[in-house]
N, C-alpha and C. Protein backbone atom coordinates (compact mmCIF):
# COMPACT_ATOMS: atom_id res chain seq x y z
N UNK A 1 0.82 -1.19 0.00
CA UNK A 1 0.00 0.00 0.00
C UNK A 1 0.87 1.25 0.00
N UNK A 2 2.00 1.22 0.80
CA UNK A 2 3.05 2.49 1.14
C UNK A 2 3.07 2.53 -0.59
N UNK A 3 4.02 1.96 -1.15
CA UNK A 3 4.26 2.20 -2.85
C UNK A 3 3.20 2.51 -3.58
N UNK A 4 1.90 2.23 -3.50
CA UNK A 4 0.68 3.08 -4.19
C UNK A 4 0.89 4.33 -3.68
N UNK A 5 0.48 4.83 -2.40
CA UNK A 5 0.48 6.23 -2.28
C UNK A 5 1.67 7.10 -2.35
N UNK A 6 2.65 6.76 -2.59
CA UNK A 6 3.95 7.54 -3.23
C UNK A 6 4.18 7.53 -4.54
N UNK A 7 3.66 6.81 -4.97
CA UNK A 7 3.27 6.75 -6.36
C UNK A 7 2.38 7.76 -7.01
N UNK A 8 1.05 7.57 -6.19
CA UNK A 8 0.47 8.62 -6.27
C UNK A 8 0.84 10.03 -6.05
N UNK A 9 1.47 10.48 -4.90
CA UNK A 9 2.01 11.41 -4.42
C UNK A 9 3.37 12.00 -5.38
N UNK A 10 4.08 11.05 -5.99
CA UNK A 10 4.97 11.70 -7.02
C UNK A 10 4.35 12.14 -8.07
N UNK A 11 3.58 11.11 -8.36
CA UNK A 11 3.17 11.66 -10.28
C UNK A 11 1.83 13.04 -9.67
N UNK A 12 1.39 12.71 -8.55
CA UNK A 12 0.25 14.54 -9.02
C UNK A 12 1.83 15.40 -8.45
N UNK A 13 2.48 14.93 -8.07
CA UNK A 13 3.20 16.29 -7.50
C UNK A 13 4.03 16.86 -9.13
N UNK A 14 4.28 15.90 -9.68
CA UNK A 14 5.03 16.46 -10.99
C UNK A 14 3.56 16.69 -12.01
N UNK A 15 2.63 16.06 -12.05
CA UNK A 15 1.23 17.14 -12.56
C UNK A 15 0.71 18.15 -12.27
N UNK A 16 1.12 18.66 -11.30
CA UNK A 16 1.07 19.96 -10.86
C UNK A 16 -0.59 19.69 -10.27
N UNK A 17 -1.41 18.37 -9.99
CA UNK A 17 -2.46 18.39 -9.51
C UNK A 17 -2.58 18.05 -7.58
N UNK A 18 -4.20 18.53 -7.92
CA UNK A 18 -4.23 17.34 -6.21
C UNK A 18 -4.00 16.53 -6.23
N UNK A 19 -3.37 15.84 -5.05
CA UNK A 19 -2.88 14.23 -5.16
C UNK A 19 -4.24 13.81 -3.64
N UNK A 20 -4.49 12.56 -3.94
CA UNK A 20 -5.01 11.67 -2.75
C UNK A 20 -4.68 10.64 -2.37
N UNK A 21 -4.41 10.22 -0.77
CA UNK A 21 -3.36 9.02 -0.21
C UNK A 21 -4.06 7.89 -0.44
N UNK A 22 -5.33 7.54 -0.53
CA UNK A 22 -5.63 6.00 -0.43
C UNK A 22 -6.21 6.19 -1.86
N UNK A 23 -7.35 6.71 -2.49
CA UNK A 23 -8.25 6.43 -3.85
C UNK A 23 -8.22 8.01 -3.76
N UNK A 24 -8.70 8.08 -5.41
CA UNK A 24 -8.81 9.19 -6.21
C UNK A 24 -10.11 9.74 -5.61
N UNK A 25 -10.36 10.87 -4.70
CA UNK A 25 -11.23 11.59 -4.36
C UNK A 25 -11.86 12.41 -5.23
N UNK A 26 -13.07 11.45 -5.43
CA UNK A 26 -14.12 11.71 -6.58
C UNK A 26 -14.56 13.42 -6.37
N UNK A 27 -14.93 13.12 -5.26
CA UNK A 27 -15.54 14.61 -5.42
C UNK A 27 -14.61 16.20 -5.42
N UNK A 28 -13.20 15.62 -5.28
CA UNK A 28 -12.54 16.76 -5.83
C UNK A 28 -12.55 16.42 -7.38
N UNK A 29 -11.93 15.57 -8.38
CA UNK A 29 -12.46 15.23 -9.48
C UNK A 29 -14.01 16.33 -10.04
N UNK A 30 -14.83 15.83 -9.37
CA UNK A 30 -15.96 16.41 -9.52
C UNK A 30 -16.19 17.89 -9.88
N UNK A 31 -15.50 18.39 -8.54
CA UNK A 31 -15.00 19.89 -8.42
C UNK A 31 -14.35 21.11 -9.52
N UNK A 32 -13.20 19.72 -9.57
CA UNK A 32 -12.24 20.43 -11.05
C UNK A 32 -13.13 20.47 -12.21
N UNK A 33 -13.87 19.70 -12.28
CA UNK A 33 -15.19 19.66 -13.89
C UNK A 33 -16.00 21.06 -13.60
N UNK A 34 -16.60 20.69 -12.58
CA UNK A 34 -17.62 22.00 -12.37
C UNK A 34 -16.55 23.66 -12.54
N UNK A 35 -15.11 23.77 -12.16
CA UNK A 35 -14.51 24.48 -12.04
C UNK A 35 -13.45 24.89 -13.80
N UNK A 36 -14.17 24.25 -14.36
CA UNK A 36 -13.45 24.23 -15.75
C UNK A 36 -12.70 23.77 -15.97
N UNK A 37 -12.01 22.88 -15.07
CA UNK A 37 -10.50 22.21 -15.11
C UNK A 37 -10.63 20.65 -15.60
N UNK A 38 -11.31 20.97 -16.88
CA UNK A 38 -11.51 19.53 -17.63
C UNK A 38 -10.39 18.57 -17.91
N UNK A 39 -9.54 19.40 -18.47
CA UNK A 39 -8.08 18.51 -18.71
C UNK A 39 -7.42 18.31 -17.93
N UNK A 40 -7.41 19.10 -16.37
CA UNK A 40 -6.57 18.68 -15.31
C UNK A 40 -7.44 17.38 -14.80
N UNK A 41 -8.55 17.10 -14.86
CA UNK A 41 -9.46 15.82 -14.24
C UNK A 41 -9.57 15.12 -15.51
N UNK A 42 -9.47 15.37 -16.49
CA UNK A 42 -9.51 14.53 -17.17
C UNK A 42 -8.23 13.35 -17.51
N UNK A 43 -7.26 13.77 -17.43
CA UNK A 43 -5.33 13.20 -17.06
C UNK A 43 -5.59 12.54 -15.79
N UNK A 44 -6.04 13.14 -14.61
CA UNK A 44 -6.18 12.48 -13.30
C UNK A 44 -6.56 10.74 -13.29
N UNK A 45 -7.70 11.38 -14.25
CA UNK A 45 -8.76 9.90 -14.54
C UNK A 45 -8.14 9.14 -15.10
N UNK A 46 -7.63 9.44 -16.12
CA UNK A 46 -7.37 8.47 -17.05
C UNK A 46 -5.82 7.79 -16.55
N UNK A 47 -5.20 8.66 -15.82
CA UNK A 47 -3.85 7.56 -15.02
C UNK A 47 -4.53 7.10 -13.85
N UNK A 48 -5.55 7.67 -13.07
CA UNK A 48 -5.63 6.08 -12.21
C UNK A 48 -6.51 5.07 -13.13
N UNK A 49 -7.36 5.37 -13.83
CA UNK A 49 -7.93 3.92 -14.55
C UNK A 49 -6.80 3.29 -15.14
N UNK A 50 -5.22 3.90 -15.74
CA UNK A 50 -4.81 2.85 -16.44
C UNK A 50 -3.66 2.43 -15.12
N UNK A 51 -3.65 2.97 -14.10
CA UNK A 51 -2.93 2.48 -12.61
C UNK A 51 -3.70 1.84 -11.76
N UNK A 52 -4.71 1.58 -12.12
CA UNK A 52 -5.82 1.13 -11.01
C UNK A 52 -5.80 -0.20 -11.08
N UNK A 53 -5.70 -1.72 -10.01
CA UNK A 53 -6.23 -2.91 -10.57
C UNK A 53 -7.82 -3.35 -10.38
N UNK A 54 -8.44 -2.36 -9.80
CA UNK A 54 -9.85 -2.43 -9.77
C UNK A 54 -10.36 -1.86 -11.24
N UNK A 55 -11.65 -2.47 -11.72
CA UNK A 55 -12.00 -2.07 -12.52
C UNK A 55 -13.12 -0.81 -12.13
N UNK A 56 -13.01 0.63 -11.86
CA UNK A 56 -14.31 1.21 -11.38
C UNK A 56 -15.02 1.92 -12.27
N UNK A 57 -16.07 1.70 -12.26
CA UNK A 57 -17.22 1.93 -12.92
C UNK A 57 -17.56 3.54 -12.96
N UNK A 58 -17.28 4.23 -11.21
CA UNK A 58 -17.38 5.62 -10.94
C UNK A 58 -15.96 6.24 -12.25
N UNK A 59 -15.34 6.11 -12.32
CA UNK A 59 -13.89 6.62 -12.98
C UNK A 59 -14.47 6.86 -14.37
N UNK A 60 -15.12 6.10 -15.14
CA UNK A 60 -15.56 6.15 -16.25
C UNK A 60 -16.31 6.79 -16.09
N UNK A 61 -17.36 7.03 -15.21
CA UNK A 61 -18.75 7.82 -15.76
C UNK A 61 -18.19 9.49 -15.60
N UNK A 62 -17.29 9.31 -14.73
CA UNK A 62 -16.65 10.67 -14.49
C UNK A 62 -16.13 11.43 -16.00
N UNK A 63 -15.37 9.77 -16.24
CA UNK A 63 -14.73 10.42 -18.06
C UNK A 63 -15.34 10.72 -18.60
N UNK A 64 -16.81 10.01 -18.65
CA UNK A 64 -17.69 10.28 -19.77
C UNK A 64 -18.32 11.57 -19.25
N UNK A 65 -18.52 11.86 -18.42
CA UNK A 65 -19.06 13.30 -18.02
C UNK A 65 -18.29 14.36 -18.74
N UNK A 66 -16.66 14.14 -18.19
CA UNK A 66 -15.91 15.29 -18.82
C UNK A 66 -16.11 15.42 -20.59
N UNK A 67 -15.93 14.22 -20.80
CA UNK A 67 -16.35 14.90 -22.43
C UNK A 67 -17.57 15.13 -22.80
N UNK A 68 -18.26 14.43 -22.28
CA UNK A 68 -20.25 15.75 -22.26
C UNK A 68 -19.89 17.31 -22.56
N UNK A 69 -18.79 17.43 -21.00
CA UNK A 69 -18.68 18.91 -20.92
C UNK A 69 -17.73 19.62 -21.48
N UNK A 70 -16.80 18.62 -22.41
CA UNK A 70 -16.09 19.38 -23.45
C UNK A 70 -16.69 19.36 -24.86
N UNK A 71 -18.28 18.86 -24.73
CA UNK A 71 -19.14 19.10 -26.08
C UNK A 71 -18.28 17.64 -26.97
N UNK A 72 -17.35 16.66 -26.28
CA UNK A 72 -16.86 15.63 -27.26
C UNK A 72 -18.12 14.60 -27.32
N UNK A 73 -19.20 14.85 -28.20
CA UNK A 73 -20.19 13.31 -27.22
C UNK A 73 -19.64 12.03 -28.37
N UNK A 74 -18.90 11.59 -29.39
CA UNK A 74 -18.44 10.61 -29.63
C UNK A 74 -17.86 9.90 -28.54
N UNK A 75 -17.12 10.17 -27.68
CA UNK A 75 -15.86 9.59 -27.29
C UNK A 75 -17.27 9.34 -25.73
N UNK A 76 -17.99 10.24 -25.33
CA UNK A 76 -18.77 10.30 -24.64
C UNK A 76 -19.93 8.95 -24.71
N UNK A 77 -20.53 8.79 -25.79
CA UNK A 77 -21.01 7.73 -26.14
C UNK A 77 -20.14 6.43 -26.18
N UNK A 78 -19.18 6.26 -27.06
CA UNK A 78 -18.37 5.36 -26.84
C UNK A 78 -18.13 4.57 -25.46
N UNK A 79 -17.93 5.64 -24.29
CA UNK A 79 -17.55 5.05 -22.96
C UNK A 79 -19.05 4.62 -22.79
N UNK A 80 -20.27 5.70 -22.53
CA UNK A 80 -21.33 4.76 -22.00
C UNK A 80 -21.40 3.47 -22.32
N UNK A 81 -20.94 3.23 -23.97
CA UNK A 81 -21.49 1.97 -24.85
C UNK A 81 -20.51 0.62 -23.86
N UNK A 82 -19.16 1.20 -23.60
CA UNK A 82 -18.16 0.42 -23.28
C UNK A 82 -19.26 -0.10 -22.00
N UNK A 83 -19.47 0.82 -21.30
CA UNK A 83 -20.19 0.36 -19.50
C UNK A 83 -21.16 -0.43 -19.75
N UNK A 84 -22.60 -0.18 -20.80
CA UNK A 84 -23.25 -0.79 -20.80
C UNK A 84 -22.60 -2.59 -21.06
N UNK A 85 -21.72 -2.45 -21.98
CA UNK A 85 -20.84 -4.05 -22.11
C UNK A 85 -20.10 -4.33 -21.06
N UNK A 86 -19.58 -3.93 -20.01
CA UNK A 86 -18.96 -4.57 -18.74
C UNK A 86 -19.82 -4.61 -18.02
N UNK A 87 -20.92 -3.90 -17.64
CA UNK A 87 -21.78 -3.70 -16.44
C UNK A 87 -22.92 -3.99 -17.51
N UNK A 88 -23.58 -4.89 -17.75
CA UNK A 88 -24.86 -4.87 -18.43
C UNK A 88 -25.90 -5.05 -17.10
N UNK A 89 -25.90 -5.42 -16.25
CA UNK A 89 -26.64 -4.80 -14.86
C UNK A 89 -27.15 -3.71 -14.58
N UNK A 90 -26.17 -2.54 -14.76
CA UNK A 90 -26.14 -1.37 -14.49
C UNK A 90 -27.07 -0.42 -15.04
N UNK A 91 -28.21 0.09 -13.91
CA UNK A 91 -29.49 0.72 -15.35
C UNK A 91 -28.46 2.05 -15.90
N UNK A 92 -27.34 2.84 -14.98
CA UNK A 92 -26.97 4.31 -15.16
C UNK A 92 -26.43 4.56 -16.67
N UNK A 93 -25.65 3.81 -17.00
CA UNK A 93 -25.21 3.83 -18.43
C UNK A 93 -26.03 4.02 -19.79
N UNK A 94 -27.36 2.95 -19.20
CA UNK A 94 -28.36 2.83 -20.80
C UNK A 94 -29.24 4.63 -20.55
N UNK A 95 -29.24 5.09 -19.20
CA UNK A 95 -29.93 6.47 -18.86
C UNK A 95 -28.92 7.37 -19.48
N UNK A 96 -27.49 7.28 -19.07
CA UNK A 96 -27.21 8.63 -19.13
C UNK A 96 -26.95 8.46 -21.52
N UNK A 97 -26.45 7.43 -21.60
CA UNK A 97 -26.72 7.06 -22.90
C UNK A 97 -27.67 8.12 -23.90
N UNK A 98 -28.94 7.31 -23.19
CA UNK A 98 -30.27 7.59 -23.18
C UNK A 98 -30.51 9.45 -23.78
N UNK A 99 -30.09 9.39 -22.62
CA UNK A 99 -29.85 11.12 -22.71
C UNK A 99 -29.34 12.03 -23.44
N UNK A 100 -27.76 11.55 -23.54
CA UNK A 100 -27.30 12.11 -24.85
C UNK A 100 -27.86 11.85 -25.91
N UNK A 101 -28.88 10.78 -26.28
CA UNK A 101 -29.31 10.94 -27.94
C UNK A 101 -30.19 12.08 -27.95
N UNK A 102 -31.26 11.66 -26.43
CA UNK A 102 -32.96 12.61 -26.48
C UNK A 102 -31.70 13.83 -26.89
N UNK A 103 -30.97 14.36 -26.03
CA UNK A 103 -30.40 15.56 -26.72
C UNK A 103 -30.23 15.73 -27.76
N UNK A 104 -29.69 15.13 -28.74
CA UNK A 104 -29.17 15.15 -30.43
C UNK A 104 -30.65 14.98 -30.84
N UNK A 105 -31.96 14.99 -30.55
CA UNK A 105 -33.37 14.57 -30.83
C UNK A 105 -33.43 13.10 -31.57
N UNK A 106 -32.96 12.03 -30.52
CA UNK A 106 -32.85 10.53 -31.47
C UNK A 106 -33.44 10.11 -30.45
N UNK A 107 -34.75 10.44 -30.88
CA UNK A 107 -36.02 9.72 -29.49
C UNK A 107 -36.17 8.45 -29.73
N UNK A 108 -36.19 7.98 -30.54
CA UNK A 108 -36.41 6.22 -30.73
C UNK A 108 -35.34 5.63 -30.15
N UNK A 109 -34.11 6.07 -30.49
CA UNK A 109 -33.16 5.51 -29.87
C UNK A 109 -32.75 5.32 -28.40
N UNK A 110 -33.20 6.67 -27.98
CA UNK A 110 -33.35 7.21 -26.63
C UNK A 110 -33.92 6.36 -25.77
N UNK A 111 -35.83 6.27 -25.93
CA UNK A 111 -36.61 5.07 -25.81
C UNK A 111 -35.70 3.80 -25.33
N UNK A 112 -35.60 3.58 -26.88
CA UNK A 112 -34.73 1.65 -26.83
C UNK A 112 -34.08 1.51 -25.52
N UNK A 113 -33.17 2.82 -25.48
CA UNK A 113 -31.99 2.21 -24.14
C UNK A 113 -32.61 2.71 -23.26
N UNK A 114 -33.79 3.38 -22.78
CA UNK A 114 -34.30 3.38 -21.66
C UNK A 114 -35.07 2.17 -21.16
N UNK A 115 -35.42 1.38 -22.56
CA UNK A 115 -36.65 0.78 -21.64
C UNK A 115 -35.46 -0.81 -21.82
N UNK A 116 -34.47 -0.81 -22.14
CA UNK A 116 -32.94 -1.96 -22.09
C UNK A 116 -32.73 -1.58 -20.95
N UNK A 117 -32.35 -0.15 -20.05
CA UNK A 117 -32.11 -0.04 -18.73
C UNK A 117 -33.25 -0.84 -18.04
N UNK A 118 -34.57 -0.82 -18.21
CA UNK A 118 -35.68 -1.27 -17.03
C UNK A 118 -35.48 -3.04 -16.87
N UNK A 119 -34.86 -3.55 -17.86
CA UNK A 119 -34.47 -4.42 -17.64
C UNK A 119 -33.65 -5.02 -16.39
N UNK A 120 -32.77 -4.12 -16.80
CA UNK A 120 -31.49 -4.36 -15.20
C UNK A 120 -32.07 -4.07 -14.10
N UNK A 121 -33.17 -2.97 -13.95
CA UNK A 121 -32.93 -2.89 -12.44
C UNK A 121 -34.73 -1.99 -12.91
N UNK A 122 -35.81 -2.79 -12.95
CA UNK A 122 -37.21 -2.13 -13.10
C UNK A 122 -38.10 -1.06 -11.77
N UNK A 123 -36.59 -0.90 -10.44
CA UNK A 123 -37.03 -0.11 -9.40
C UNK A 123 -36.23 1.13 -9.74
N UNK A 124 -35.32 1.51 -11.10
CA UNK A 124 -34.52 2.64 -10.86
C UNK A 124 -35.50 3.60 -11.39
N UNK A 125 -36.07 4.50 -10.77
CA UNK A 125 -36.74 5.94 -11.02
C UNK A 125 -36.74 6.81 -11.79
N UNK A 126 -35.39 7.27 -12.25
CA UNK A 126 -34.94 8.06 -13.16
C UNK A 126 -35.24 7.21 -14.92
N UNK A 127 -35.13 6.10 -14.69
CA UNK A 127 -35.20 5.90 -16.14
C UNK A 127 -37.06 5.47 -16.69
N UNK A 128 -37.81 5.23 -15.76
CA UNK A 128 -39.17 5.47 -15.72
C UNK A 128 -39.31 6.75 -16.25
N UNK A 129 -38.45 7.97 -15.02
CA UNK A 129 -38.87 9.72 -15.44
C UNK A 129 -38.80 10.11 -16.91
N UNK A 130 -37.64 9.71 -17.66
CA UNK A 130 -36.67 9.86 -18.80
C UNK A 130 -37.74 9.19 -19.76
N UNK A 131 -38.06 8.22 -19.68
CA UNK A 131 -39.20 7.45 -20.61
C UNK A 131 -40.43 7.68 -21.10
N UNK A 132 -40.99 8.78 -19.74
CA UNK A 132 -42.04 9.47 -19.75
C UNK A 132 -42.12 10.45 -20.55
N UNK A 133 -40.28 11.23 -20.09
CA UNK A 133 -40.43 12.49 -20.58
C UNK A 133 -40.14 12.65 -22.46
N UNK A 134 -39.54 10.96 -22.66
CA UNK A 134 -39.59 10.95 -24.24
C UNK A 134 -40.77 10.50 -25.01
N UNK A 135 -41.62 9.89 -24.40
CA UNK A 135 -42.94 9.19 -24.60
C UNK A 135 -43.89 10.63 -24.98
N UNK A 136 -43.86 11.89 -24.10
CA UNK A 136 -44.52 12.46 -23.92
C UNK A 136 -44.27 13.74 -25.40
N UNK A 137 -42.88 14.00 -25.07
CA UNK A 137 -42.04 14.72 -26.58
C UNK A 137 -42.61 13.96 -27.83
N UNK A 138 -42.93 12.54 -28.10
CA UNK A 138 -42.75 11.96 -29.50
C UNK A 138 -44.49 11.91 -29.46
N UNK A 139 -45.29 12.09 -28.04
CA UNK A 139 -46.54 12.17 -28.72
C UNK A 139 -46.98 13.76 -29.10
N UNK A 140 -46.10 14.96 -28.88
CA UNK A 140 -46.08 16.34 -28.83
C UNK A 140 -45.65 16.35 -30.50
N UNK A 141 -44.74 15.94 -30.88
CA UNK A 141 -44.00 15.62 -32.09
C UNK A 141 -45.18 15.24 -33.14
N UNK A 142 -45.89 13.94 -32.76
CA UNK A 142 -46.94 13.75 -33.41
C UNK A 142 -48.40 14.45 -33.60
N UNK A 143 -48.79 14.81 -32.88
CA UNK A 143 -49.62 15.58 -32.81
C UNK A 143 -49.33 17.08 -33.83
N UNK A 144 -48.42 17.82 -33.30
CA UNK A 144 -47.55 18.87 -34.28
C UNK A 144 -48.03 18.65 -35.77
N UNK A 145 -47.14 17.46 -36.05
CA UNK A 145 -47.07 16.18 -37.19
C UNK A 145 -48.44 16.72 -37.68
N UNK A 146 -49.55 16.56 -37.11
CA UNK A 146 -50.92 16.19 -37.75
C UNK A 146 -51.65 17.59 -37.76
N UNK A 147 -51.57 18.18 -36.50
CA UNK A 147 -52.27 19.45 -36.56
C UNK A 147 -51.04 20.54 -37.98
N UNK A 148 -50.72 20.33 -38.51
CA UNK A 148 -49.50 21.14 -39.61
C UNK A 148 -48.52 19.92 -40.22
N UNK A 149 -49.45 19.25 -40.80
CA UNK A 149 -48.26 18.34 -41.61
C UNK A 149 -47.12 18.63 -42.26
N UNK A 150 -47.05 20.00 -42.68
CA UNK A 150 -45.97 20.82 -43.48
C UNK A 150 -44.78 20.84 -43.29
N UNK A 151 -45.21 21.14 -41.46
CA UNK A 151 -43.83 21.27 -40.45
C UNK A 151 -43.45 20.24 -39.88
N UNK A 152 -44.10 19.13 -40.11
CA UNK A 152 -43.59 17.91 -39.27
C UNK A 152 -42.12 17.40 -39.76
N UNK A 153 -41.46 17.40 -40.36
CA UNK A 153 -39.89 16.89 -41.04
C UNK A 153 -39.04 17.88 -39.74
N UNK A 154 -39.48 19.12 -40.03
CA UNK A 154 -38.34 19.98 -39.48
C UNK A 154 -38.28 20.01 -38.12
N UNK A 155 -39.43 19.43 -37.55
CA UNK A 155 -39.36 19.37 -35.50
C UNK A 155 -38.99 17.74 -35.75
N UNK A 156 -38.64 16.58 -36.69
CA UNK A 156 -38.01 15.64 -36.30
C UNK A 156 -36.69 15.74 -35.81
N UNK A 157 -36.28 16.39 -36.30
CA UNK A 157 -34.62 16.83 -36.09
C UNK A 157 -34.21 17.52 -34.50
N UNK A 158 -35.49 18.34 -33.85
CA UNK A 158 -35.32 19.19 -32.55
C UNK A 158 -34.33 18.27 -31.60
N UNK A 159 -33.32 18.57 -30.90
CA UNK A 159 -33.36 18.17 -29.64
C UNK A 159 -34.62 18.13 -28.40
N UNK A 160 -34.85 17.40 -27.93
CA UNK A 160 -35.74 17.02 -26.28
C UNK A 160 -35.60 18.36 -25.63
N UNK A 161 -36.60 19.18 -25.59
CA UNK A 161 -36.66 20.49 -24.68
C UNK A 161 -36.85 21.60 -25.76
N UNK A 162 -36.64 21.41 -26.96
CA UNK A 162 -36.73 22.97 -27.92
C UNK A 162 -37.88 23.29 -28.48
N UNK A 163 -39.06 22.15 -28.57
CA UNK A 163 -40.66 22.34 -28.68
C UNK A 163 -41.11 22.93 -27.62
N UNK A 164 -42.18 23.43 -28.42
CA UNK A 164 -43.46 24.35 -27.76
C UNK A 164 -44.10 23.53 -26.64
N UNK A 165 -44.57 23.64 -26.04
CA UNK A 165 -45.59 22.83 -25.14
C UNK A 165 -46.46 22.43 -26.03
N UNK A 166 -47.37 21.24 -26.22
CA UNK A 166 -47.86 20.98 -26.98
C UNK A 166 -49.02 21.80 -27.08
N UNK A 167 -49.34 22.24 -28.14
CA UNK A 167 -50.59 23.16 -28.57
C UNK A 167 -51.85 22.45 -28.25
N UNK A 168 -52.51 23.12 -27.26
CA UNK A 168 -54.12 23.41 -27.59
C UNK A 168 -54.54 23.47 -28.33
N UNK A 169 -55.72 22.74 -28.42
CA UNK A 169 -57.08 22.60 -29.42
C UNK A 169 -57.49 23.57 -29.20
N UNK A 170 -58.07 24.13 -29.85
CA UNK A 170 -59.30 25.14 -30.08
C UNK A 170 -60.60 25.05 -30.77
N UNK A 171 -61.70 25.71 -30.39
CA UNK A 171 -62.92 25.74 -31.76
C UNK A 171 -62.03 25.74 -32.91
């Protein structure tokens, strides 16, 4: 254990980062993201996952966060895709997945891996919420669709959140 944490303790001291004595303290990690310091947490991560002999699951979602928030969502998707294949248990991966498409407006797709998450784990909450809230967009979508057939092509493309509330009927 002494040789892990000097290990640790040399390489952040020559990264010029925080260092931590037993495991990588997520929620400073956390910190540096929220604080703009993507590439300093992003290096962090990626030498303890390739120093780590645990495989952790938290380390990745962290990565995949940081490139959310450097707008990379290839490399972002990629990792969810990786988690969902090591952890196929795990509902968090097919959600946060999930999410990044409803964003890009790929509601079907979105759907699929939400209702592949209810599989793993049919008590997790959030991916019920997420299901609803795409269920509810693609019947807003449709409706649109019918009340103005004209415009229906061009709200296929919307991201999840950039429609109107769905319009009222009227006389």
């Amino acid at each position: 254990m002494l040789p892990r944490i000097f290990a640790i303790l040399v390489i952040g001291l020559s990264l010029g980062t925080p260092t931590f004595a037993d495991d990588l303290d997520l929620d400073a990690v956390r910190s540096m993201i929220e604080n703009g310091e993507t590439r300093s947490a992003l290096e962090l991560l990626d030498h303890e996952i390739a120093s780590s002999t645990s495989d952790s699951a938290a380390l990745r979602f962290l990565r995949a966060r940081i490139f959310v928030t450097m707008g990379d969502l290839e490399k972002a998707e990629r990792i969810y895709r990786e988690l969902i294949t090591r952890y196929p248990a795990r509902p968090e991966p097919y959600n946060n997945l999930a999410h990044l498409y409803s964003a890009q407006g790929k509601l079907d797709q979105a759907a699929s891996l939400l209702r592949a998450g209810l599989y793993t784990d049919p008590a997790y909450r959030a991916l019920f919420d997420n299901l609803t809230r795409i269920y509810a967009e693609q019947a807003a979508r449709s409706l649109s669709a019918a009340l103005d057939p004209e415009d229906a092509e061009s709200r296929k493309a919307l991201p999840l959140g950039t429609l109107n509330e769905i319009p009222t009927l009227s006389d």
